[in-house]
C-alpha atoms as a PDB file:
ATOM      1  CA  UNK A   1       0.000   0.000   0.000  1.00  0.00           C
ATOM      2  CA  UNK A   2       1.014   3.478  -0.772  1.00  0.00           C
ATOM      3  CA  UNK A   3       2.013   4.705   2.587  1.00  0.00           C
ATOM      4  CA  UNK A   4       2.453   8.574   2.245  1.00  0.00           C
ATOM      5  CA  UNK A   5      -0.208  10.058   4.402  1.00  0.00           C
ATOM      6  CA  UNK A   6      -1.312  12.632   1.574  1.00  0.00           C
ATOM      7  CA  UNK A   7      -1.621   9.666  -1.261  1.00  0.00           C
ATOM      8  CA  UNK A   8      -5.480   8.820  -2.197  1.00  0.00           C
ATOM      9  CA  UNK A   9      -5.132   5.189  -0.424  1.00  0.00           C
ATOM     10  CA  UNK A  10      -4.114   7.344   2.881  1.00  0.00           C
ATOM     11  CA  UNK A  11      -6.552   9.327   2.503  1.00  0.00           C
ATOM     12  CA  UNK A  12      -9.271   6.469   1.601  1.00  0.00           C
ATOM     13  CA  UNK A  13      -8.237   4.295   4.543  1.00  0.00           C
ATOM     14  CA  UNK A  14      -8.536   7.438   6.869  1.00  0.00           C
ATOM     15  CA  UNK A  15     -12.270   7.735   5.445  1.00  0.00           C
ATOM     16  CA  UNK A  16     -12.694   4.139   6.064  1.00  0.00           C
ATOM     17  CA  UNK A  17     -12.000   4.039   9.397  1.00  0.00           C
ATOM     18  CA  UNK A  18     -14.097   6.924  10.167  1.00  0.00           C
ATOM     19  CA  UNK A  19     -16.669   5.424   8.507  1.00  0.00           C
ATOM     20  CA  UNK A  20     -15.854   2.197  10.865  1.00  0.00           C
ATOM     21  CA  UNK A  21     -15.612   4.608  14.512  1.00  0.00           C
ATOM     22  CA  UNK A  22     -18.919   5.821  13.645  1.00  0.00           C
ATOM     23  CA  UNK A  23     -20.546   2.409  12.581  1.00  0.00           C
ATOM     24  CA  UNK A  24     -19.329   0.822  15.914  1.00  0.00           C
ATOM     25  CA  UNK A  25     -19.817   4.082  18.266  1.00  0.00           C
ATOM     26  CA  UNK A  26     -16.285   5.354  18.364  1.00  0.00           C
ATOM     27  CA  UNK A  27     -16.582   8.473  16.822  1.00  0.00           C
ATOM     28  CA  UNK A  28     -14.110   9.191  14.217  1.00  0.00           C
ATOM     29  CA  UNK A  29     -11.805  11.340  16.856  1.00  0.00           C
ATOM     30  CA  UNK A  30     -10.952   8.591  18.849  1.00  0.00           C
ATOM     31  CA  UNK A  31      -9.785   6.206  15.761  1.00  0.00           C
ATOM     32  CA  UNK A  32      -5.805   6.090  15.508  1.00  0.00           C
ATOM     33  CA  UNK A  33      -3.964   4.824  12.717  1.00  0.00           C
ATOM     34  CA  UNK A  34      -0.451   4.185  11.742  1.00  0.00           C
ATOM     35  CA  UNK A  35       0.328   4.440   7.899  1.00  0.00           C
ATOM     36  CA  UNK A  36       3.575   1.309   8.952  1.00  0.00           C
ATOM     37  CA  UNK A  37       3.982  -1.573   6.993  1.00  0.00           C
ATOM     38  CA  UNK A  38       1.359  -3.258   7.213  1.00  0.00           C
ATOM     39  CA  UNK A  39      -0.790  -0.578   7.828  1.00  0.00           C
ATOM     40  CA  UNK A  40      -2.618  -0.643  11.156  1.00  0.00           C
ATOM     41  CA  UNK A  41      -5.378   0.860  12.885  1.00  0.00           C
ATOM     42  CA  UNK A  42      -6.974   0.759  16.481  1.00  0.00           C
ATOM     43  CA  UNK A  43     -10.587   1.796  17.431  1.00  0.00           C
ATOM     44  CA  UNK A  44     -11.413   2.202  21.703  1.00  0.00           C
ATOM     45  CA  UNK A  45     -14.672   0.215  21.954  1.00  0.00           C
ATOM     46  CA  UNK A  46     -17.146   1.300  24.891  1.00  0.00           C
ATOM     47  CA  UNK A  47     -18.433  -2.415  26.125  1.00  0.00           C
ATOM     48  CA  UNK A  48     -16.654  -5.239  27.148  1.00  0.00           C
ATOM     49  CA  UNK A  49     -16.618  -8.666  26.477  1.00  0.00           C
ATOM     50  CA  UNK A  50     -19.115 -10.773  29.046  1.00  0.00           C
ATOM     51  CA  UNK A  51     -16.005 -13.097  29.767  1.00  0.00           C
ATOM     52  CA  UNK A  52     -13.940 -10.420  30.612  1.00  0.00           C
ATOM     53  CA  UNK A  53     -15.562  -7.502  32.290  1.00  0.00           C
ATOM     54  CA  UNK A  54     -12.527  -5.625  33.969  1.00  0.00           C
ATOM     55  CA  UNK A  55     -10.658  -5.347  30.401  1.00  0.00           C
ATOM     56  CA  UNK A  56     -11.585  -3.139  28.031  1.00  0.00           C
ATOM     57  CA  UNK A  57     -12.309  -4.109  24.169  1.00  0.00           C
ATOM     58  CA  UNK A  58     -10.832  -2.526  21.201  1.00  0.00           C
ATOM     59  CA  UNK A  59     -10.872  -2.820  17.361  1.00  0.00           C
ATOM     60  CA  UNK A  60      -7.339  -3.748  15.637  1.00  0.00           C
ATOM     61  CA  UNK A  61      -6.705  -3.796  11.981  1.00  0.00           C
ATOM     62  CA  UNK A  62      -3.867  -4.077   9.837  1.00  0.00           C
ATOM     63  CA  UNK A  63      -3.834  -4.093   6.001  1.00  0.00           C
ATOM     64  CA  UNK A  64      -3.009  -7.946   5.875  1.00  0.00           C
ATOM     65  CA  UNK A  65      -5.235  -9.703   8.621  1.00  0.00           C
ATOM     66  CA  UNK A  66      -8.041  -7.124   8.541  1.00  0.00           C
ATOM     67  CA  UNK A  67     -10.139  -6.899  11.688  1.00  0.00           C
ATOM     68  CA  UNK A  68      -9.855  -8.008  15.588  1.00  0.00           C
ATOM     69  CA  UNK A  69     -11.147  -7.967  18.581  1.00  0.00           C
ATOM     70  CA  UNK A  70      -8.519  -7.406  21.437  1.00  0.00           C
ATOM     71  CA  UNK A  71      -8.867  -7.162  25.319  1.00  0.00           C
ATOM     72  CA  UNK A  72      -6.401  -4.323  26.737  1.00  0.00           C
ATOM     73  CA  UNK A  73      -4.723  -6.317  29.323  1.00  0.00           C
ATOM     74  CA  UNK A  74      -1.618  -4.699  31.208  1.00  0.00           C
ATOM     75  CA  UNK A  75      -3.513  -1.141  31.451  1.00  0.00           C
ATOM     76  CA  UNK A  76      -4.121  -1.030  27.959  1.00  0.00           C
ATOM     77  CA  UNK A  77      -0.440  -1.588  26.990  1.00  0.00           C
ATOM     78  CA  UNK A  78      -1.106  -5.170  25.309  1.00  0.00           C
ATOM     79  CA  UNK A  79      -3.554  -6.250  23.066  1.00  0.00           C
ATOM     80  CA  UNK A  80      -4.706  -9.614  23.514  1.00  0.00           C
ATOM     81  CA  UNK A  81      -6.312 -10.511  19.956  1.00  0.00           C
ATOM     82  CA  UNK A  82      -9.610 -12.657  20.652  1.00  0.00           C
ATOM     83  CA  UNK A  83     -11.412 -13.285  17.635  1.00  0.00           C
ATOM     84  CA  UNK A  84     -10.894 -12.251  14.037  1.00  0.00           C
ATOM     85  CA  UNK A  85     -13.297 -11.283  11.190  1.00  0.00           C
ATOM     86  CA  UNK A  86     -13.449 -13.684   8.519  1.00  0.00           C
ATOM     87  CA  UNK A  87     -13.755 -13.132   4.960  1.00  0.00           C
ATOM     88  CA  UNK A  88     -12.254  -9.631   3.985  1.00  0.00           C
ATOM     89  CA  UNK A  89      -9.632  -7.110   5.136  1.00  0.00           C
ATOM     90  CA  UNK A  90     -11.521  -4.536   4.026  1.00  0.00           C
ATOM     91  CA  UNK A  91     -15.589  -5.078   4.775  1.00  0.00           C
ATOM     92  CA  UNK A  92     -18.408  -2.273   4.547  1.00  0.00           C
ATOM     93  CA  UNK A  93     -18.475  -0.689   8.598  1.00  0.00           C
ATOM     94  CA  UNK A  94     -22.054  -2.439   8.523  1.00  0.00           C
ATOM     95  CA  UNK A  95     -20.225  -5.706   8.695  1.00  0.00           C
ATOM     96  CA  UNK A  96     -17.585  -4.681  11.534  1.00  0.00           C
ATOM     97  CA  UNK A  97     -20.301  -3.327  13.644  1.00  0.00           C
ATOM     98  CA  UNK A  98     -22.360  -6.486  13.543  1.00  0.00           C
ATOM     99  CA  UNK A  99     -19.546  -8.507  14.334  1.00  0.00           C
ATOM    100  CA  UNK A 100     -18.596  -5.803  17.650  1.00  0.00           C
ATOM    101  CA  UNK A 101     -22.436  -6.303  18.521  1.00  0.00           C
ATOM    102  CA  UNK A 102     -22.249 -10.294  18.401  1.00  0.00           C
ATOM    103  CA  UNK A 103     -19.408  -9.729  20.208  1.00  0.00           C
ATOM    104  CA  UNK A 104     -20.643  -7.457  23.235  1.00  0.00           C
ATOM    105  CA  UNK A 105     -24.122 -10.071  22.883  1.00  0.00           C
ATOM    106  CA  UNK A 106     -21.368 -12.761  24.004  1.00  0.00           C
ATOM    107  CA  UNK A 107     -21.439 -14.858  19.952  1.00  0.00           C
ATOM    108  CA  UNK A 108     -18.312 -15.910  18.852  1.00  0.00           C
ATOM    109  CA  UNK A 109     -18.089 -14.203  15.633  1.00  0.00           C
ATOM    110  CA  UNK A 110     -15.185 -14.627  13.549  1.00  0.00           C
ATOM    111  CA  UNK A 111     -12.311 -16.815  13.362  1.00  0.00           C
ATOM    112  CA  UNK A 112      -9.849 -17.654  16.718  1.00  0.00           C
ATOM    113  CA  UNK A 113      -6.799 -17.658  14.831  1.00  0.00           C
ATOM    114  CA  UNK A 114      -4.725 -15.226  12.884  1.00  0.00           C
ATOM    115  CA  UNK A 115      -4.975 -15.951   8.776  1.00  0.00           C
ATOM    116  CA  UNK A 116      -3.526 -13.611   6.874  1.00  0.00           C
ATOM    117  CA  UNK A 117      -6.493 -12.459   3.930  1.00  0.00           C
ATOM    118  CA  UNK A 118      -4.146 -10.686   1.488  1.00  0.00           C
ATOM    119  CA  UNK A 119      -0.388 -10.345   0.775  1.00  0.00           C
ATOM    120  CA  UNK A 120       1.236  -6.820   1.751  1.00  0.00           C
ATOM    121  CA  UNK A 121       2.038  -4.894  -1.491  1.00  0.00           C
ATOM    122  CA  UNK A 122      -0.934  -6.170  -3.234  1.00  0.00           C
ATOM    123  CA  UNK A 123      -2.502  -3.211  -4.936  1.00  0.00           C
ATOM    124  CA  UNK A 124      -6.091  -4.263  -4.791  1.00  0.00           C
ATOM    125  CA  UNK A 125      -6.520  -2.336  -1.433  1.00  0.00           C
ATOM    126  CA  UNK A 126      -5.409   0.427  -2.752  1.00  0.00           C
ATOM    127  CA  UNK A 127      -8.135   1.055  -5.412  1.00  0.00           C
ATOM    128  CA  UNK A 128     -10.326  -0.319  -2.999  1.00  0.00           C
ATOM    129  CA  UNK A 129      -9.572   2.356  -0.292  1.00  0.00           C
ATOM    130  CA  UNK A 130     -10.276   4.797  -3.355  1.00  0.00           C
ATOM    131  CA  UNK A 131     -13.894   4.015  -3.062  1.00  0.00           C
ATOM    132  CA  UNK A 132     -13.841   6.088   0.203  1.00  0.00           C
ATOM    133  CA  UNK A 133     -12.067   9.412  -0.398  1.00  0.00           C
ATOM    134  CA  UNK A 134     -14.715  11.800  -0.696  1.00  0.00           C
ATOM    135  CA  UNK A 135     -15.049  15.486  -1.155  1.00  0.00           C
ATOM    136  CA  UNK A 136     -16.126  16.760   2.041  1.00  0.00           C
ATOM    137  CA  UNK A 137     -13.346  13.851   4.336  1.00  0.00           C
ATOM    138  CA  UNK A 138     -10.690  14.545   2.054  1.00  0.00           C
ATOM    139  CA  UNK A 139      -9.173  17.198   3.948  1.00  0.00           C
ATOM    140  CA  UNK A 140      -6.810  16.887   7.293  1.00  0.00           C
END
């Protein structure tokens, strides 16, 4: 992926995650991403899982395995990856909030282990992330 943060995938992928805080109650402010390689994102959920009530539940992606759900063990220094969303490293924000509601409902969405859905470098994201850049999120 084309990692300079003013490039039309940065700028798509920024969109997309917005798109994703809002879908799953995050708000876009509190969405951070790091434009690395692999690309990687984090998203501060508001519930927690029913098996683990004292740790609090974010949203990881990175361009390669797509999304997880991680309990912030260690004061919210570790991630502790818990179940993965099948399918596609890139799904609509419909699909990533249903699987954070399952989730929170105590289902066991998603895969338990980590499977790599694309190769890094492999341009499809790219043009996908296009998809998202529009007018009015384009800027800053």
């Amino acid at each position: 992926m084309e990692l300079d943060e003013d490039s039309a995938p940065a700028r798509g992928l920024r969109c997309y995650l917005e798109l994703v805080g809002a879908a799953v109650g995050a708000g876009p402010d509190l969405v951070v991403w790091m434009l690395d390689v692999p690309a990687t994102a984090y998203v501060p959920l508001v519930g927690r899982l029913p098996g683990f009530p004292e740790l609090d539940l974010a949203l990881v992606w990175d361009e390669q395995v797509g999304w997880a759900a991680a309990i912030e063990a260690d004061s919210g220094y570790e991630l502790i990856e818990v179940s993965y969303l099948s399918g596609d490293v890139l799904p609509v924000p419909a699909v990533v909030a249903r699987f954070v509601a399952s989730l929170l409902l105590g289902g066991r969405p998603g895969r338990p282990d980590r499977v790599p859905l694309r190769e890094i470098g492999d341009c499809d994201l790219d043009r996908r992330l296009a998809h998202y850049v529009t007018p009015y999120r384009t800027a800053g």
